[in-house]
C-alpha atoms as a PDB file:
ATOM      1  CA  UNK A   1     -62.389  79.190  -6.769  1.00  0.00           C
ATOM      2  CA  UNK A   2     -61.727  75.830  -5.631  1.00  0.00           C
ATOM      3  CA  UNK A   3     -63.964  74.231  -2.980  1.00  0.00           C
ATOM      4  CA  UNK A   4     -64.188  71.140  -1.109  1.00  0.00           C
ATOM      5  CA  UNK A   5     -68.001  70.481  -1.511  1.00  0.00           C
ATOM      6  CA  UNK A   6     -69.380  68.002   1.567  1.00  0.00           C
ATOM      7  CA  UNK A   7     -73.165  67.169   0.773  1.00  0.00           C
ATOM      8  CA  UNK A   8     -74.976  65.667   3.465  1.00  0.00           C
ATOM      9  CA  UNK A   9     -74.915  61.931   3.661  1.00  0.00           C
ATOM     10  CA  UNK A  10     -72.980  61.514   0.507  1.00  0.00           C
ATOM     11  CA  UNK A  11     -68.675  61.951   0.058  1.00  0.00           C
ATOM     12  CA  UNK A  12     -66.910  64.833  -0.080  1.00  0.00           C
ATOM     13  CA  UNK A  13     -65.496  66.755  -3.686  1.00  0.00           C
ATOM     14  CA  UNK A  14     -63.576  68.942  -4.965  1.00  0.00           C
ATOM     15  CA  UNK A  15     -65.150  71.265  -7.686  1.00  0.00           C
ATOM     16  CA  UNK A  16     -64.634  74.635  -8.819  1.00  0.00           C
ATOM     17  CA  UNK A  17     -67.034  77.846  -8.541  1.00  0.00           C
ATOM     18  CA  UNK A  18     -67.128  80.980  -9.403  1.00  0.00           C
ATOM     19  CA  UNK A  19     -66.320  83.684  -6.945  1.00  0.00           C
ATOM     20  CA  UNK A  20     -69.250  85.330  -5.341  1.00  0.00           C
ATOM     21  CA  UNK A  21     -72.329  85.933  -3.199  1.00  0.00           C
ATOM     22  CA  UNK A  22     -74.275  83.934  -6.026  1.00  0.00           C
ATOM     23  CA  UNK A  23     -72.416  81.098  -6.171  1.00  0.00           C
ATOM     24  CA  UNK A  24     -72.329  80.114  -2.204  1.00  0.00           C
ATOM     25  CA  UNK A  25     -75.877  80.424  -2.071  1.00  0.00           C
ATOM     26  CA  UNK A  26     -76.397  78.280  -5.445  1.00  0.00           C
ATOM     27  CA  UNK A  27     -73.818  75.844  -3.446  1.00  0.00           C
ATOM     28  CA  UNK A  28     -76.095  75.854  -0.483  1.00  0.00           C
ATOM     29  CA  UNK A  29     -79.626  76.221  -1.551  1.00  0.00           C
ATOM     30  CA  UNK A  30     -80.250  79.658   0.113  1.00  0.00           C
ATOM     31  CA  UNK A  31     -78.874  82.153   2.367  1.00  0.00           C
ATOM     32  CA  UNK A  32     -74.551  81.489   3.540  1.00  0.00           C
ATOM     33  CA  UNK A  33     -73.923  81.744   7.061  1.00  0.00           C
ATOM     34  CA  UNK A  34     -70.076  81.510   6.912  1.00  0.00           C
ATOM     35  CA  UNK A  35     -67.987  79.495   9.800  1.00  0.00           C
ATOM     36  CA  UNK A  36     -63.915  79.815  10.639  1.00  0.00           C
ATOM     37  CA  UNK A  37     -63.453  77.259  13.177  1.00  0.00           C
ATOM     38  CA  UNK A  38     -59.859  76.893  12.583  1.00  0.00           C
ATOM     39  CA  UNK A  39     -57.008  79.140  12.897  1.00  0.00           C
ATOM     40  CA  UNK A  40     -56.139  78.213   9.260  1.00  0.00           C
ATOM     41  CA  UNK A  41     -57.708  80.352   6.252  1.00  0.00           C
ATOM     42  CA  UNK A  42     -60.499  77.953   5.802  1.00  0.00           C
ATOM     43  CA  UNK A  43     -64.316  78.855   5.836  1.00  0.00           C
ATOM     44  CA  UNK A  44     -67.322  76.556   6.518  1.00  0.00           C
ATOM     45  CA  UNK A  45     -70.417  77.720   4.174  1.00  0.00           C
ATOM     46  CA  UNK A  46     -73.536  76.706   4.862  1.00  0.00           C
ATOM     47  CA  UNK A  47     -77.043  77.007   4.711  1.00  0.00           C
ATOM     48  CA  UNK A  48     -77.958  80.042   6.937  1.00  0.00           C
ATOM     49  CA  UNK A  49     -81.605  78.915   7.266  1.00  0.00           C
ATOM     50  CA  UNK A  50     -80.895  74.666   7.369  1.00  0.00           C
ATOM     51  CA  UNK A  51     -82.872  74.053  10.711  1.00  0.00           C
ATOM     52  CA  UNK A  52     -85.803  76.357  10.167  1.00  0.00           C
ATOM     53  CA  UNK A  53     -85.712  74.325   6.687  1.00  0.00           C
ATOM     54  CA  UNK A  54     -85.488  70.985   8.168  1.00  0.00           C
ATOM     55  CA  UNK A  55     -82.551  70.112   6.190  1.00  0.00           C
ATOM     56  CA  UNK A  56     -80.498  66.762   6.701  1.00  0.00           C
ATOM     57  CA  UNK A  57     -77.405  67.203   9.534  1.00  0.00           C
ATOM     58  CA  UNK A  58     -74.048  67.094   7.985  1.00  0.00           C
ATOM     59  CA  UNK A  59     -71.032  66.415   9.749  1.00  0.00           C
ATOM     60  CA  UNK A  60     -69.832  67.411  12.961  1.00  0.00           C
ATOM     61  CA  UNK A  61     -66.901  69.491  13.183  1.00  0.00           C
END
């Protein structure tokens, strides 16, 4: 699938992945918590656990 990939503190990317459980969490570096914000058929993925872990803040919506 085609994804717009937005690392923290770096530009965003499109890449492609394969479809999957698997590959969202190899995107993310652990467990997905998925976001729909929007009203369009878009999803945020992200790092389920990225506070406990301490990780870098990434954009704001």
């Amino acid at each position: 699938m085609k994804v717009v990939s937005v690392p923290a503190g770096k530009q965003a990317f499109i890449k492609e992945i394969s479809t999957g459980l698997k590959s969202l969490q190899a995107e993310v570096g652990g467990y997905i918590q998925a976001l729909y914000p929007y009203e369009d058929e878009v999803a945020l993925i992200c790092n389920d656990e990225g506070k406990l872990m301490n990780l870098p803040l990434n954009r704001a919506l």
